[in-house]
C-alpha atoms as a PDB file:
ATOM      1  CA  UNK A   1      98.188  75.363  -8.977  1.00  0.00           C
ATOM      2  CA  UNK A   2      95.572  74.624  -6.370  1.00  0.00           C
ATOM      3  CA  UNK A   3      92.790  74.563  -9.068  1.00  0.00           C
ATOM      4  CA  UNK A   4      94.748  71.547 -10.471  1.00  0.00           C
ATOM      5  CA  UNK A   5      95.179  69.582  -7.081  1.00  0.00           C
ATOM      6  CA  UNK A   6      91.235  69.848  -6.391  1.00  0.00           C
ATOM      7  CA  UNK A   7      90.433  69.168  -9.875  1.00  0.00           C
ATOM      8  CA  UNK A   8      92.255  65.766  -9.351  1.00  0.00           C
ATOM      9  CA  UNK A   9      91.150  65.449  -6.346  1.00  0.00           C
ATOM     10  CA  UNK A  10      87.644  65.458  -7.741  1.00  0.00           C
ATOM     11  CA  UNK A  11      88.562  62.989 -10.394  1.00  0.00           C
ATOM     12  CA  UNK A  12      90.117  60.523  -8.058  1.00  0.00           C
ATOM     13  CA  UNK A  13      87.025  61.218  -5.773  1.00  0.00           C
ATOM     14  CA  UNK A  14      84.364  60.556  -8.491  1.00  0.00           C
ATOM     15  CA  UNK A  15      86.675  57.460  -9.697  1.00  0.00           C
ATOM     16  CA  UNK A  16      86.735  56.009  -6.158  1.00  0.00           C
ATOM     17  CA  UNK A  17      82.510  55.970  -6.025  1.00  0.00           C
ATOM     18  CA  UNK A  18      82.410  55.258  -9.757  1.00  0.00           C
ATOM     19  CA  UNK A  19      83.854  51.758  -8.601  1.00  0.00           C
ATOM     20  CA  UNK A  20      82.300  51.280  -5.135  1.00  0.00           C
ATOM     21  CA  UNK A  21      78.959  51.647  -7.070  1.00  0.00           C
ATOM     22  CA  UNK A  22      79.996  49.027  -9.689  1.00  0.00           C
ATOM     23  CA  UNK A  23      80.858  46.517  -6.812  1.00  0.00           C
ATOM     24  CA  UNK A  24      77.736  47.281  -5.334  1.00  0.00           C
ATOM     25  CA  UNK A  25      77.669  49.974  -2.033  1.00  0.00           C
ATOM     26  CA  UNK A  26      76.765  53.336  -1.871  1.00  0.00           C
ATOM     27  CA  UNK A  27      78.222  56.145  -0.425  1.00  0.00           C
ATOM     28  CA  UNK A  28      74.884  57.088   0.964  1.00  0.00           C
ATOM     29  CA  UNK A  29      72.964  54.345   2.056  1.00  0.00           C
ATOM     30  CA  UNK A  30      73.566  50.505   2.341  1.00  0.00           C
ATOM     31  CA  UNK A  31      73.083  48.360  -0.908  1.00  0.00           C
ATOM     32  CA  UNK A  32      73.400  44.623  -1.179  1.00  0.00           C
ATOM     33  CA  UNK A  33      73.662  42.383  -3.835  1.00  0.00           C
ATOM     34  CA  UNK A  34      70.465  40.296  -3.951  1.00  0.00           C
ATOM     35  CA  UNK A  35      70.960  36.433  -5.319  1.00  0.00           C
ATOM     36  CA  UNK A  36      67.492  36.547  -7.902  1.00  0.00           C
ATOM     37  CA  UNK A  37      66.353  33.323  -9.879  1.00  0.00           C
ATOM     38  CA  UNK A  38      64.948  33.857 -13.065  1.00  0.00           C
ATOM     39  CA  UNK A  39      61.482  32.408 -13.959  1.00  0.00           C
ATOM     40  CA  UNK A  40      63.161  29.916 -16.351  1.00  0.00           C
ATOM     41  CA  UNK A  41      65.780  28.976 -14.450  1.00  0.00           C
ATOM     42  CA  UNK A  42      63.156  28.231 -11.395  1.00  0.00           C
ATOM     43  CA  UNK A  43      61.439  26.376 -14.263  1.00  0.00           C
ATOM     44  CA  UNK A  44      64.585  24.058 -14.977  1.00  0.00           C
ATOM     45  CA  UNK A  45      65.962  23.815 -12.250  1.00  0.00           C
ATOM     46  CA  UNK A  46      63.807  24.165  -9.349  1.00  0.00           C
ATOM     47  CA  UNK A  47      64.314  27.002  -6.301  1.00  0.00           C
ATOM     48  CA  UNK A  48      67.973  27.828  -4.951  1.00  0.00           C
ATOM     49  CA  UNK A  49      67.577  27.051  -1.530  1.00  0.00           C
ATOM     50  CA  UNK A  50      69.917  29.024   1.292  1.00  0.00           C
ATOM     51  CA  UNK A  51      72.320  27.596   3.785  1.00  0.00           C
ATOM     52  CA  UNK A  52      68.779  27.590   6.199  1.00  0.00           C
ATOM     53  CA  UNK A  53      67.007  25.350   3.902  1.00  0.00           C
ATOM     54  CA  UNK A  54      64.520  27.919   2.801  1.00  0.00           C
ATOM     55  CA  UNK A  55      63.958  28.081  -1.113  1.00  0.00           C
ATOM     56  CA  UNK A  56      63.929  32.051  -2.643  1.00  0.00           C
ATOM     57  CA  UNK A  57      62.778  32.922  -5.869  1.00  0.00           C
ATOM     58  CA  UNK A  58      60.329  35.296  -7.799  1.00  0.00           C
ATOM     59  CA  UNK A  59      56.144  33.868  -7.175  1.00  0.00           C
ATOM     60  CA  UNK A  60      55.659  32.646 -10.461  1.00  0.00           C
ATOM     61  CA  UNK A  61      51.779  32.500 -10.778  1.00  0.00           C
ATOM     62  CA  UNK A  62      51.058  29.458 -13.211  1.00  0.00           C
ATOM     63  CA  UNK A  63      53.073  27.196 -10.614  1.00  0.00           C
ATOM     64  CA  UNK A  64      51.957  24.864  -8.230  1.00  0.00           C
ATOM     65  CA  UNK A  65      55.099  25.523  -6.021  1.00  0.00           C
ATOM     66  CA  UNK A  66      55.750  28.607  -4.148  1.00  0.00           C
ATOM     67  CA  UNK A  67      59.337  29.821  -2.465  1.00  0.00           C
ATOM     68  CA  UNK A  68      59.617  30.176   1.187  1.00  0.00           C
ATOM     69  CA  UNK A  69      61.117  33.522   0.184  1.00  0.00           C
ATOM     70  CA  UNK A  70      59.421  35.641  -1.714  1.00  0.00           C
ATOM     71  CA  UNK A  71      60.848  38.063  -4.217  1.00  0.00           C
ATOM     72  CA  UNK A  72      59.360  41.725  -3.741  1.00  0.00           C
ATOM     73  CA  UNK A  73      60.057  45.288  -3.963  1.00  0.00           C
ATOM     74  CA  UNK A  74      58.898  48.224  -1.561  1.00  0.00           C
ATOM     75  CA  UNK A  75      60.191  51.525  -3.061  1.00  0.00           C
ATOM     76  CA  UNK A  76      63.611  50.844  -4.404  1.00  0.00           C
ATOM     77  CA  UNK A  77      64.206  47.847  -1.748  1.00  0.00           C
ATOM     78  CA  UNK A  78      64.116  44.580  -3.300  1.00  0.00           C
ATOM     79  CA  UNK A  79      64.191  41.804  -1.419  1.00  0.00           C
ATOM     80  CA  UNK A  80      62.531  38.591   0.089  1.00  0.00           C
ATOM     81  CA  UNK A  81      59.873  38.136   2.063  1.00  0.00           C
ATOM     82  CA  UNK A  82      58.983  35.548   4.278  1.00  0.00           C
ATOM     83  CA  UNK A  83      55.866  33.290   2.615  1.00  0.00           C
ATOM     84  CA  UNK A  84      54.734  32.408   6.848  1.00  0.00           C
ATOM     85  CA  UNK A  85      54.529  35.687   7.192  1.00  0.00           C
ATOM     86  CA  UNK A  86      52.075  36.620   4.205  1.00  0.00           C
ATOM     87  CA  UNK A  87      49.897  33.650   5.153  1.00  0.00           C
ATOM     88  CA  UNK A  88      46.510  34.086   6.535  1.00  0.00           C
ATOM     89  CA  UNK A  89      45.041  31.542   4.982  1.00  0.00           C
ATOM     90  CA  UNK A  90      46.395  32.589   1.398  1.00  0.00           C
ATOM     91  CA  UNK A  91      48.304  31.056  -1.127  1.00  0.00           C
ATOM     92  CA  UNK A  92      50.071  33.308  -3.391  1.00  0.00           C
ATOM     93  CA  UNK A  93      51.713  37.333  -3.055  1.00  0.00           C
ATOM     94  CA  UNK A  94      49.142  38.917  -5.115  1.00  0.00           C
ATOM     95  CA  UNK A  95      46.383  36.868  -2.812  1.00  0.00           C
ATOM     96  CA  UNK A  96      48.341  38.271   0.037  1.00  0.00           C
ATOM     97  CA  UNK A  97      47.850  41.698  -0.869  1.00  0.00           C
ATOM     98  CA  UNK A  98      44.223  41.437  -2.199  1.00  0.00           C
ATOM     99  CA  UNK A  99      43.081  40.119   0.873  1.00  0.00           C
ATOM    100  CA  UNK A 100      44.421  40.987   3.940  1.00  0.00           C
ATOM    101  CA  UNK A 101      41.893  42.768   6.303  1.00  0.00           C
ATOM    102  CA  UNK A 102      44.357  44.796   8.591  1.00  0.00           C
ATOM    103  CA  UNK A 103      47.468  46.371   7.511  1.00  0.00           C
ATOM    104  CA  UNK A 104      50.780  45.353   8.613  1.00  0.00           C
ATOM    105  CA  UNK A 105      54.237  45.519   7.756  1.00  0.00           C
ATOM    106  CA  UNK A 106      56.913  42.683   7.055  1.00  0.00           C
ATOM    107  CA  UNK A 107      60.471  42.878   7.138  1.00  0.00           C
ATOM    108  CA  UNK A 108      62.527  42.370   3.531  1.00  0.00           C
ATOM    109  CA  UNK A 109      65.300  39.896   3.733  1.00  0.00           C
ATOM    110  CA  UNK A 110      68.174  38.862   1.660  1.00  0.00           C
ATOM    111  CA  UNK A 111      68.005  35.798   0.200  1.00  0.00           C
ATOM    112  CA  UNK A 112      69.512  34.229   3.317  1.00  0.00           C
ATOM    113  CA  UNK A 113      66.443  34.676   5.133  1.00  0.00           C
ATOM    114  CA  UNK A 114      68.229  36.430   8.248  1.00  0.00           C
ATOM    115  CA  UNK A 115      69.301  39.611   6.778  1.00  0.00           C
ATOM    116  CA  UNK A 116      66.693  42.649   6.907  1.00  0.00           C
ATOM    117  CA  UNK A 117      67.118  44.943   4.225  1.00  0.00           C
ATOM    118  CA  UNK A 118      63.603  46.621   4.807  1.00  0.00           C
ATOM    119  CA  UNK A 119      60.095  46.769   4.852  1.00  0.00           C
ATOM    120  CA  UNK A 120      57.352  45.404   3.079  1.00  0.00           C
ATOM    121  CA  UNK A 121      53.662  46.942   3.284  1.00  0.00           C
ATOM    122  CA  UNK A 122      50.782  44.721   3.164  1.00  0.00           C
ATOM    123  CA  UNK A 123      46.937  44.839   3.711  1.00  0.00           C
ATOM    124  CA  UNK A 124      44.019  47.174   2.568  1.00  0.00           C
END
């Protein structure tokens, strides 16, 4: 009898975080769901832009226009980045990361631009 009750308890228990990881948490560690533009809808329809006014999007490289929130990923965190704070005189991520002389880190944001979700490494 007792095997039974933990053996349902163990199937109600893997249930439960088989639908907290479908809506997006983890038992472990926080998750977020991240609002990410695809290239061709950034093409069509220009940047989202949050409730700050900033626009957030992937870099696309064959565009003249660049987010103020750039998509990256650091390890499994992907987030945004702040384009001010790559900018030494650079215009694009991959610029960024090519050519910065010191090393420093960045937080990751949410789309909102507030939120930090991590950190982002950048220099040489």
């Amino acid at each position: 009898m007792q095997h039974i009750v933990r053996s349902k308890h163990l199937v109600l228990f893997s249930l439960l975080c088989s639908v907290a990881l479908m809506a997006g948490f983890s038992l472990s560690s926080k998750s977020f769901l991240l609002d990410i533009p695809s290239q061709s809808d950034v093409r069509i329809n220009g940047y989202p832009v949050n409730k700050n006014g900033e626009s957030y999007g992937p870099d696309i490289k064959d565009s003249e226009i660049s987010p103020d929130l750039i998509l990256v990923q650091s390890g499994s965190v992907l987030g945004y980045v702040k384009s001010s704070d790559l900018n030494d005189g650079v215009d694009s991520l991959a610029e960024a990361i090519s050519s910065t002389p010191t090393s420093k880190t960045i937080p990751i944001y949410l789309e909102d631009g507030t939120t930090v979700i991590g950190e982002f490494y950048v220099g040489g």
